[in-house]
N, C-alpha and C. Protein backbone atom coordinates (compact mmCIF):
# COMPACT_ATOMS: atom_id res chain seq x y z
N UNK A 1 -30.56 37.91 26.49
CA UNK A 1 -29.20 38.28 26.20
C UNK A 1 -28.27 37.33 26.98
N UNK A 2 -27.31 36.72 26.28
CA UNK A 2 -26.36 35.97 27.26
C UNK A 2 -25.25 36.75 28.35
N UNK A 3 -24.89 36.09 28.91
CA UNK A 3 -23.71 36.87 29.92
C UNK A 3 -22.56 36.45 29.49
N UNK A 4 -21.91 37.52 29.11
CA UNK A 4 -20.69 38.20 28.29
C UNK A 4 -19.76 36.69 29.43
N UNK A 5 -19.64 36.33 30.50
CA UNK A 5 -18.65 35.86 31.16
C UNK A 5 -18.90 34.65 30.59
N UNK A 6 -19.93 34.10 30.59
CA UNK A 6 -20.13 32.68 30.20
C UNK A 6 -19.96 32.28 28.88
N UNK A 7 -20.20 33.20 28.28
CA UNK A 7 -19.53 33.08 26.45
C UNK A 7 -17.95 33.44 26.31
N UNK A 8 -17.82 33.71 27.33
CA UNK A 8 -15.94 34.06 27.28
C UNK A 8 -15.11 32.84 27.83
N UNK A 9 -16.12 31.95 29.16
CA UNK A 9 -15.22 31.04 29.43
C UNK A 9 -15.55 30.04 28.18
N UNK A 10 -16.48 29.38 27.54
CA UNK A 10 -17.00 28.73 26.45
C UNK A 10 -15.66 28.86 25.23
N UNK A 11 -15.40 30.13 24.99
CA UNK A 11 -14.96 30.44 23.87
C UNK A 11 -13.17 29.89 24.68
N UNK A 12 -13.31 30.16 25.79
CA UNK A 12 -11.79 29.74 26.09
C UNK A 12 -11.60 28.18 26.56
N UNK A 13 -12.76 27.73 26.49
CA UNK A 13 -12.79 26.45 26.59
C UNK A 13 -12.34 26.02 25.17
N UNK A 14 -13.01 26.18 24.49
CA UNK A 14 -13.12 25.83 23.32
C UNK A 14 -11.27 26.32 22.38
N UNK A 15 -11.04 27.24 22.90
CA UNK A 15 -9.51 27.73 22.36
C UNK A 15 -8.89 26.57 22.79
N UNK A 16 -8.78 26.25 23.91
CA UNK A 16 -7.81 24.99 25.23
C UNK A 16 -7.94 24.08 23.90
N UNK A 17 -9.03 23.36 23.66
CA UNK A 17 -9.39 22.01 22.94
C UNK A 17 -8.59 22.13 21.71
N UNK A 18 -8.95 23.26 21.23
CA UNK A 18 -8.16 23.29 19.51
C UNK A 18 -6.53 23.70 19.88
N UNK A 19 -6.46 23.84 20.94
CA UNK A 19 -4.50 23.96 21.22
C UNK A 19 -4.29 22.75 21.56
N UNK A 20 -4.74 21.99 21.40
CA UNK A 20 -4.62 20.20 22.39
C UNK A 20 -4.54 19.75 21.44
N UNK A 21 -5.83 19.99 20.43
CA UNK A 21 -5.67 19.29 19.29
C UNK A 21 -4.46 19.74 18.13
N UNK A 22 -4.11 20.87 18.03
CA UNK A 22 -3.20 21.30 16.90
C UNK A 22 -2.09 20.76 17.67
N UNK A 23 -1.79 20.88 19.37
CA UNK A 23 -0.38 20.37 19.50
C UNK A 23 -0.16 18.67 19.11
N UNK A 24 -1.44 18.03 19.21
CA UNK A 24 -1.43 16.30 18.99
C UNK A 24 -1.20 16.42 17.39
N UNK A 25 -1.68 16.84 16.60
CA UNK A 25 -2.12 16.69 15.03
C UNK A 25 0.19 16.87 14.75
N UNK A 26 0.23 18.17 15.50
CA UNK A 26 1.87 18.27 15.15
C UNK A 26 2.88 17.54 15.25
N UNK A 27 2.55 16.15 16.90
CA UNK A 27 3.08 15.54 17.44
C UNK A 27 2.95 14.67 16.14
N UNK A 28 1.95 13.89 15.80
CA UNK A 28 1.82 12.86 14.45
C UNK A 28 2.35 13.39 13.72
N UNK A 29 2.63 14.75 13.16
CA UNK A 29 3.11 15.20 11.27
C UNK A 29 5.14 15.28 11.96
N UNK A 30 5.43 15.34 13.27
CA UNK A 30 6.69 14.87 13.39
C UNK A 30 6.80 13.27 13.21
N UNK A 31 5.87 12.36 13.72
CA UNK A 31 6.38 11.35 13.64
C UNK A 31 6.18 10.57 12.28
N UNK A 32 5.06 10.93 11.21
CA UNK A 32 5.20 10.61 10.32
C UNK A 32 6.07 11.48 9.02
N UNK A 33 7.19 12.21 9.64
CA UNK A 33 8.10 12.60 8.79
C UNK A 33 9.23 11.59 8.88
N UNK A 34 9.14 11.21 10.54
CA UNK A 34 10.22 10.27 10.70
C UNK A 34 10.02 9.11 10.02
N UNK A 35 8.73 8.41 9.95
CA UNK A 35 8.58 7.15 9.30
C UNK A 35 8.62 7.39 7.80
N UNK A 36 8.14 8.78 6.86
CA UNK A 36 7.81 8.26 5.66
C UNK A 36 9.52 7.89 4.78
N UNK A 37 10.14 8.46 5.31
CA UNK A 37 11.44 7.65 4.63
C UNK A 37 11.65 6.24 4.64
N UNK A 38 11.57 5.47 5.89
CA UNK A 38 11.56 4.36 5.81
C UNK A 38 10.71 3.42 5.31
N UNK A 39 9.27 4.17 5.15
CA UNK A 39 8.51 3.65 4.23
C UNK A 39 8.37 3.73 3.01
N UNK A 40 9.21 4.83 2.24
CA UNK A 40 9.32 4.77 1.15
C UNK A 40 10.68 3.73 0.94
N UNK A 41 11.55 3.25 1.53
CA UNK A 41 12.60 2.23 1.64
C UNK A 41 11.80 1.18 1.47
N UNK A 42 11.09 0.27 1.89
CA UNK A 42 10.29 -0.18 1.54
C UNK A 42 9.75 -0.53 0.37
N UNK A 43 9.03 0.35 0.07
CA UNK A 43 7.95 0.67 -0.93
C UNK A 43 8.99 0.19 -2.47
N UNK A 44 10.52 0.98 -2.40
CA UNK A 44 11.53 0.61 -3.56
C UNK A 44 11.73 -0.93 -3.33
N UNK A 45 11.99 -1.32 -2.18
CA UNK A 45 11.91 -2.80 -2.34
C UNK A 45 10.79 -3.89 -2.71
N UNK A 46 9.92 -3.72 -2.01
CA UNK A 46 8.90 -4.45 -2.27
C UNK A 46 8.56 -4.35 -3.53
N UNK A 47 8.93 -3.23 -4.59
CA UNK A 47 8.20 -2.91 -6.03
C UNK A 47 9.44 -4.30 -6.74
N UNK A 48 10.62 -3.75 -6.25
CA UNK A 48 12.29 -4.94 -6.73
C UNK A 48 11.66 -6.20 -6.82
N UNK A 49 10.92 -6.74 -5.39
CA UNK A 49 11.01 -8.09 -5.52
C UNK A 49 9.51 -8.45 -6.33
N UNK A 50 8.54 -7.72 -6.56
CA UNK A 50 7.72 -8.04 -7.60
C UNK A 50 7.82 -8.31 -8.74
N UNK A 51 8.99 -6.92 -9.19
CA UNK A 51 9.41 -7.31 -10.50
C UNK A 51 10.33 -8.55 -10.82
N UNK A 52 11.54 -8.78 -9.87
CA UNK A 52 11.91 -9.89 -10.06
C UNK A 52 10.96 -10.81 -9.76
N UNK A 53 10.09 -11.45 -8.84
CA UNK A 53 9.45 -12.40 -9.22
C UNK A 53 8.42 -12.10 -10.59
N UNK A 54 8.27 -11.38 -11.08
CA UNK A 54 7.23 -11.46 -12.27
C UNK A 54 8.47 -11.95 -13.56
N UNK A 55 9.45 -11.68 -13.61
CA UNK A 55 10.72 -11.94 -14.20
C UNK A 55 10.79 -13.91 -14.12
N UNK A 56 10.67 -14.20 -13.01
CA UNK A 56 11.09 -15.51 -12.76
C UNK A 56 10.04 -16.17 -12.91
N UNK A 57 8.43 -15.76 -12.99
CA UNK A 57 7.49 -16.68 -13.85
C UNK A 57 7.55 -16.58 -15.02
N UNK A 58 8.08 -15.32 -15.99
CA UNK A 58 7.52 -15.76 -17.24
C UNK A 58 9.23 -16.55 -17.77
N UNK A 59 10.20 -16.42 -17.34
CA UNK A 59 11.33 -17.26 -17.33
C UNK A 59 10.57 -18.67 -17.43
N UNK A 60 10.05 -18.75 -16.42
CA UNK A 60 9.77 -20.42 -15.82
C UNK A 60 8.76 -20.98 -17.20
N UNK A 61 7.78 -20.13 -17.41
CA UNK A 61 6.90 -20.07 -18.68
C UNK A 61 7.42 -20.64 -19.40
N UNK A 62 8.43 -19.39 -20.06
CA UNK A 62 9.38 -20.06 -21.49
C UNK A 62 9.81 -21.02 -21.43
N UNK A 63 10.17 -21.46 -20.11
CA UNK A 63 10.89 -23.21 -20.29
C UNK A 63 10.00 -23.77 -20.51
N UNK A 64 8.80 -24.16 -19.76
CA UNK A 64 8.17 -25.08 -19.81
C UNK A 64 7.12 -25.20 -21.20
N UNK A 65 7.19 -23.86 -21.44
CA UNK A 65 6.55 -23.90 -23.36
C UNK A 65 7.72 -24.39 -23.94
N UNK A 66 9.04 -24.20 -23.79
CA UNK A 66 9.69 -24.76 -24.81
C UNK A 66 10.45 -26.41 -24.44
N UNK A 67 9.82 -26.79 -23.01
CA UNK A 67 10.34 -27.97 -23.10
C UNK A 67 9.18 -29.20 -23.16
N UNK A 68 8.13 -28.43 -23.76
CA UNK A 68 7.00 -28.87 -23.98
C UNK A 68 7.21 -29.85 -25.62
N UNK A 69 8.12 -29.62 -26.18
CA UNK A 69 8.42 -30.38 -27.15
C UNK A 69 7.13 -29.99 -28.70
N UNK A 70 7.50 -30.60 -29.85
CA UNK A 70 6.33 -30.81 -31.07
C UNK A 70 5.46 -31.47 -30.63
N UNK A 71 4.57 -30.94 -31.46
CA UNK A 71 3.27 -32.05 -31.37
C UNK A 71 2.26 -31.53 -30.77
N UNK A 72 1.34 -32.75 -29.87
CA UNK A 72 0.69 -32.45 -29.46
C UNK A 72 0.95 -31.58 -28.10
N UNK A 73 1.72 -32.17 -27.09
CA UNK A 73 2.41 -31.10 -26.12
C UNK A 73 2.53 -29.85 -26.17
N UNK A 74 3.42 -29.12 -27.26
CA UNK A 74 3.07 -28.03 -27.88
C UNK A 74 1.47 -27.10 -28.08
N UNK A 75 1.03 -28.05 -28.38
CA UNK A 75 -0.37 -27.15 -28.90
C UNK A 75 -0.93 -27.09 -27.20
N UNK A 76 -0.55 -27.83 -26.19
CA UNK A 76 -1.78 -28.06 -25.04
C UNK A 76 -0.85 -27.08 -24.42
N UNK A 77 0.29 -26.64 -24.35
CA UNK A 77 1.10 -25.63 -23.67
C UNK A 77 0.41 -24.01 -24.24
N UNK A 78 0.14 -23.93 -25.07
CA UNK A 78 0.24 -22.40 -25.97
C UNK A 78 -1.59 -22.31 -25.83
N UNK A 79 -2.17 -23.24 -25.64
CA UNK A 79 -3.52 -23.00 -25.51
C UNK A 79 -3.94 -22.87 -23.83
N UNK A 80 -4.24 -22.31 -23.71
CA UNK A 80 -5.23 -21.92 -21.42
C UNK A 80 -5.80 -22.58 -21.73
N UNK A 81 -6.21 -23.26 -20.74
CA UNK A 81 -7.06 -23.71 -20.40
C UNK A 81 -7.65 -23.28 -18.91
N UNK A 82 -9.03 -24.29 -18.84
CA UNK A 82 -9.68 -23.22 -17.82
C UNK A 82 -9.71 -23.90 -17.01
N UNK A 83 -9.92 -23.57 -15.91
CA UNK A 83 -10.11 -24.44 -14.61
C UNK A 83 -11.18 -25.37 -14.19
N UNK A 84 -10.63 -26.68 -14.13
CA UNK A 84 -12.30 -27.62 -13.72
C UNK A 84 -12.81 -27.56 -12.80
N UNK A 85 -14.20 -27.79 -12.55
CA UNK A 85 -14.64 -27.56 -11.66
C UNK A 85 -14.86 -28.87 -11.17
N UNK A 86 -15.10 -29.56 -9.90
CA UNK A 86 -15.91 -30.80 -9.47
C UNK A 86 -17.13 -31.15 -10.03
């Protein structure tokens, strides 16, 4: 049979740890309330400047397909090609 005292300090050991831990876990869910705004600030920008740059390659595209001229130029613009290797 165990002794009732030694399973009581155990169990209050063990209470201490999970109050340490729930007060740390709370300390983080304050500070990541403070950050997720500014990271969602962010997040709207960084999406802005993707889209504008995806905006300003296929811009750049169209020029260069259309200042690619008739002919043969033309056809080597509108066709990929693949990458050489050495």
């Amino acid at each position: 049979m165990k002794d009732i005292h030694e399973v009581l300090r155990q169990k209050q050991t063990k209470y201490a740890q999970l109050g340490k831990q729930i007060e740390m876990l709370q300390q983080a869910a304050e500070k990541l309330r403070e950050v997720a705004p500014l990271l969602a600030e962010n997040d709207d920008d960084d999406n802005a400047v993707l889209m504008e740059g995806e905006e300003i390659t296929a811009d750049a595209m169209a020029a260069k397909a259309g200042s690619a001229g008739a002919g043969v130029g033309a056809a080597k613009a509108s066709k990929p090609s693949a990458p050489r290797w050495p």
